[in-house]
Protein backbone atom coordinates (compact mmCIF):
# COMPACT_ATOMS: atom_id res chain seq x y z
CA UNK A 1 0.00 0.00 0.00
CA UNK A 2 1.45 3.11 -1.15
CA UNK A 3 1.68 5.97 1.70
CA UNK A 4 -1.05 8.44 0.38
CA UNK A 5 -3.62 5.54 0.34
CA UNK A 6 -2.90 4.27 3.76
CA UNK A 7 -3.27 7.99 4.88
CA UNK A 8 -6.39 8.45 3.12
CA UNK A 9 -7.58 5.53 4.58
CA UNK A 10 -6.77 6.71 7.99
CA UNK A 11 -8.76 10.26 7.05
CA UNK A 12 -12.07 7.89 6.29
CA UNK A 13 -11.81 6.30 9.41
CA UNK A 14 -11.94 8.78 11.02
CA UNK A 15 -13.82 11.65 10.29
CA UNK A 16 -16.37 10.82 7.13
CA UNK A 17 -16.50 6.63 6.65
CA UNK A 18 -14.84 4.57 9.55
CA UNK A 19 -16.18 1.70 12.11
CA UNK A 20 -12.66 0.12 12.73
CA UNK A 21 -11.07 1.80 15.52
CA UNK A 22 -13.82 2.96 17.43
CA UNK A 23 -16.57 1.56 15.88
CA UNK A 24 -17.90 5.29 14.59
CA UNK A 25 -16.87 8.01 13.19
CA UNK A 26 -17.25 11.82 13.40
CA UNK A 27 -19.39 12.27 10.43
CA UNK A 28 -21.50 9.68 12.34
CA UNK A 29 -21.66 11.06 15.83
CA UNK A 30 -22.51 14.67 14.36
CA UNK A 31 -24.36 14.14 11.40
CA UNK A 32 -28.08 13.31 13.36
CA UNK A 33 -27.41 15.55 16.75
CA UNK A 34 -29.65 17.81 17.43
CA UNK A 35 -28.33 21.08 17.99
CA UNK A 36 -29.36 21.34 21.46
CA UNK A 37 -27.42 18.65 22.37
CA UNK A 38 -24.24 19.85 19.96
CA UNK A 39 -23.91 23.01 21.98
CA UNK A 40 -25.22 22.23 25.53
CA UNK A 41 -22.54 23.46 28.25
CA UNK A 42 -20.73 20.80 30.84
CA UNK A 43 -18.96 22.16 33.28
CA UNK A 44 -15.80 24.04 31.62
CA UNK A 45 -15.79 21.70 28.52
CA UNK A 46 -16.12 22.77 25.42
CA UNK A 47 -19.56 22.37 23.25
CA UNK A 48 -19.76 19.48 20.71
CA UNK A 49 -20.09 22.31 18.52
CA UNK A 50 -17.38 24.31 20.03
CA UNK A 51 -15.17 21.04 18.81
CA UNK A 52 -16.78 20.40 15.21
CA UNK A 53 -15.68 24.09 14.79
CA UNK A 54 -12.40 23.56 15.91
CA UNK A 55 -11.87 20.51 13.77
CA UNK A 56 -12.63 22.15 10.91
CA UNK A 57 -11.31 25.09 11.48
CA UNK A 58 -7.59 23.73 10.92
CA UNK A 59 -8.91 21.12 8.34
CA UNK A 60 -10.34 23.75 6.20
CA UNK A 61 -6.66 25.38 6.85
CA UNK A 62 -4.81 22.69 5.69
CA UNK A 63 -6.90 21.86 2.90
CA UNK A 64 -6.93 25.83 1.65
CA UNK A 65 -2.69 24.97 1.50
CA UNK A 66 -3.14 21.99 -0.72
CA UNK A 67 -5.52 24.27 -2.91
CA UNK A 68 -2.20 26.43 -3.54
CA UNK A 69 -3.56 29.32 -0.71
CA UNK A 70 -1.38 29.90 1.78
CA UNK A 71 -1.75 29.28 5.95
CA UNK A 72 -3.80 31.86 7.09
CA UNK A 73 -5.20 30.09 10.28
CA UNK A 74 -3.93 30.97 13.78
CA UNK A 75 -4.07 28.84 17.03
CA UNK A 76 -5.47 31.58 18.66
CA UNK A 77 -8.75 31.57 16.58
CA UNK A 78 -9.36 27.92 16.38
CA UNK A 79 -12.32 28.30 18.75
CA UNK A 80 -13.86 31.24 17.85
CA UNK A 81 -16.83 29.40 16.54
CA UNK A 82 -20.02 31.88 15.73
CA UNK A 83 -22.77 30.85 17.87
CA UNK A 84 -25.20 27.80 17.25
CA UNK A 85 -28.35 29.24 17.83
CA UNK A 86 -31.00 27.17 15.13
CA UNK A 87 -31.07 23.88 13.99
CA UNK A 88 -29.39 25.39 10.84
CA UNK A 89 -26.90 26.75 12.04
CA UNK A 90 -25.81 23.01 13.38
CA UNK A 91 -26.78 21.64 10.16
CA UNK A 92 -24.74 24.33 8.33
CA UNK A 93 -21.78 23.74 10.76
CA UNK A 94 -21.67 20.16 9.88
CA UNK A 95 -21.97 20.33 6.05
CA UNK A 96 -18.81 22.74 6.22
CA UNK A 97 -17.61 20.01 8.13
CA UNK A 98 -18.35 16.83 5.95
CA UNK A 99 -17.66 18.74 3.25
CA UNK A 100 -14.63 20.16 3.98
CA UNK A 101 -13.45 16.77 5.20
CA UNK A 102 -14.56 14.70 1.70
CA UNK A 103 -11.94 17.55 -0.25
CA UNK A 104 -9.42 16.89 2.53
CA UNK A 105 -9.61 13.71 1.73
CA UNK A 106 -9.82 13.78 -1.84
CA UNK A 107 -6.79 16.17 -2.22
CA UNK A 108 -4.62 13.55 0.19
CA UNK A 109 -5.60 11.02 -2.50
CA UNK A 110 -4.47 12.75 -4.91
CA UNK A 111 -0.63 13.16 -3.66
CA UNK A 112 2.33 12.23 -4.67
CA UNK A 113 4.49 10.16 -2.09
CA UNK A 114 7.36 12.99 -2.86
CA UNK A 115 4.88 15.73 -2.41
CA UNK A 116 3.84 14.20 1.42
CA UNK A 117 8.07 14.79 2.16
CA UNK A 118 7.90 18.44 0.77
CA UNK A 119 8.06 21.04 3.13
CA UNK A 120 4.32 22.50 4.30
CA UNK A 121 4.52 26.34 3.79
CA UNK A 122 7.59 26.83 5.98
CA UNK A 123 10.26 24.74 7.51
CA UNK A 124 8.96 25.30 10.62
CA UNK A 125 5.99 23.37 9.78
CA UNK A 126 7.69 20.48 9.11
CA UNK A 127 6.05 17.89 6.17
CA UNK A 128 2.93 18.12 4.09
CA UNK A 129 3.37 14.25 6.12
CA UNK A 130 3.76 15.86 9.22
CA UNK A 131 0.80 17.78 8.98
CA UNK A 132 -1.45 15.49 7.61
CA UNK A 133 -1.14 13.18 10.62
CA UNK A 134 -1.56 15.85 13.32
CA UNK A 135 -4.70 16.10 11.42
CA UNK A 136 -5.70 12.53 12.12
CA UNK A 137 -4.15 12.60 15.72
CA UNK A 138 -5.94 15.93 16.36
CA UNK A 139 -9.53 14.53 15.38
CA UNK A 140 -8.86 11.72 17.32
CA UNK A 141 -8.37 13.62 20.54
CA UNK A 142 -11.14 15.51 20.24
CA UNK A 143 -13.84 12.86 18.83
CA UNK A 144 -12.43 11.11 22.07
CA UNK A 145 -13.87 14.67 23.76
CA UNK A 146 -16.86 14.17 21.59
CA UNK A 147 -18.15 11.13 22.55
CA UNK A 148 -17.26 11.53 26.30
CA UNK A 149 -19.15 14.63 26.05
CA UNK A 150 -22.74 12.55 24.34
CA UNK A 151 -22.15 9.93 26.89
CA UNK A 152 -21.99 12.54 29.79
CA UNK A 153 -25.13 14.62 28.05
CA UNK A 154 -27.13 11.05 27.84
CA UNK A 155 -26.48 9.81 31.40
């Protein structure tokens, strides 16, 4: 299996197709929430919808460098989500999502082993590699947040 497949492959599990690893994926867990539930406070956590945003928020970032833009996202933005306050604005939240996570996907397919070892923007950012799995590590840590979250909503 040649690098860019097994890393699309980890993408799909994911966030958009997977059951593997934990049986779900994001797409999954967000896709039929309603919105009351996506942005009720616990304690200090964040929202469900506080963590979609925040997911895509860097995925759309990555994914507007592999569309020849440049990084424009900053850490200190990543949860500056606009408020949730209709059922559309969930639904629109997680169609930027899905959507946004299908091109990531798509443009990871279509990658060159070589390009994965170029260097992302600047040096400092290390790989187009490197990036690409802080994006799977990332959405793992916080669909881990995610479901703890439900499961603490539902009990």
């Amino acid at each position: 299996m040649i690098l860019t497949e097994h890393l699309t492959g980890r993408l799909k599990e994911i966030l958009t197709e997977g059951k593997w690893v934990t049986g779900t994926n994001i797409k999954d867990q967000i896709s039929n929430l309603d919105w009351r539930i996506a942005t009720k406070k616990i304690y200090s956590l964040n929202t469900i919808s506080d963590l979609v945003f925040h997911l895509d928020y860097y995925i759309s970032g990555v994914l507007n460098v592999l569309e020849g833009g440049k990084l424009v996202i900053k850490d200190k933005y990543s949860f500056d989500a606009p408020p949730i306050n209709s059922e559309l604005d969930w639904i629109d939240l997680v169609h930027k999502f899905c959507n946004n996570s299908e091109k990531f996907i798509v443009m990871i397919s279509n990658m060159s082993e070589a390009d994965l070892h170029k260097t992302f923007e600047k040096e400092q950012y290390g790989s187009y590699l490197r990036n690409i799995e802080a994006i799977i590590e990332h959405s793992y840590y916080h669909f881990g947040q995610i479901i703890l979250i439900k499961k603490m909503i539902n009990s």
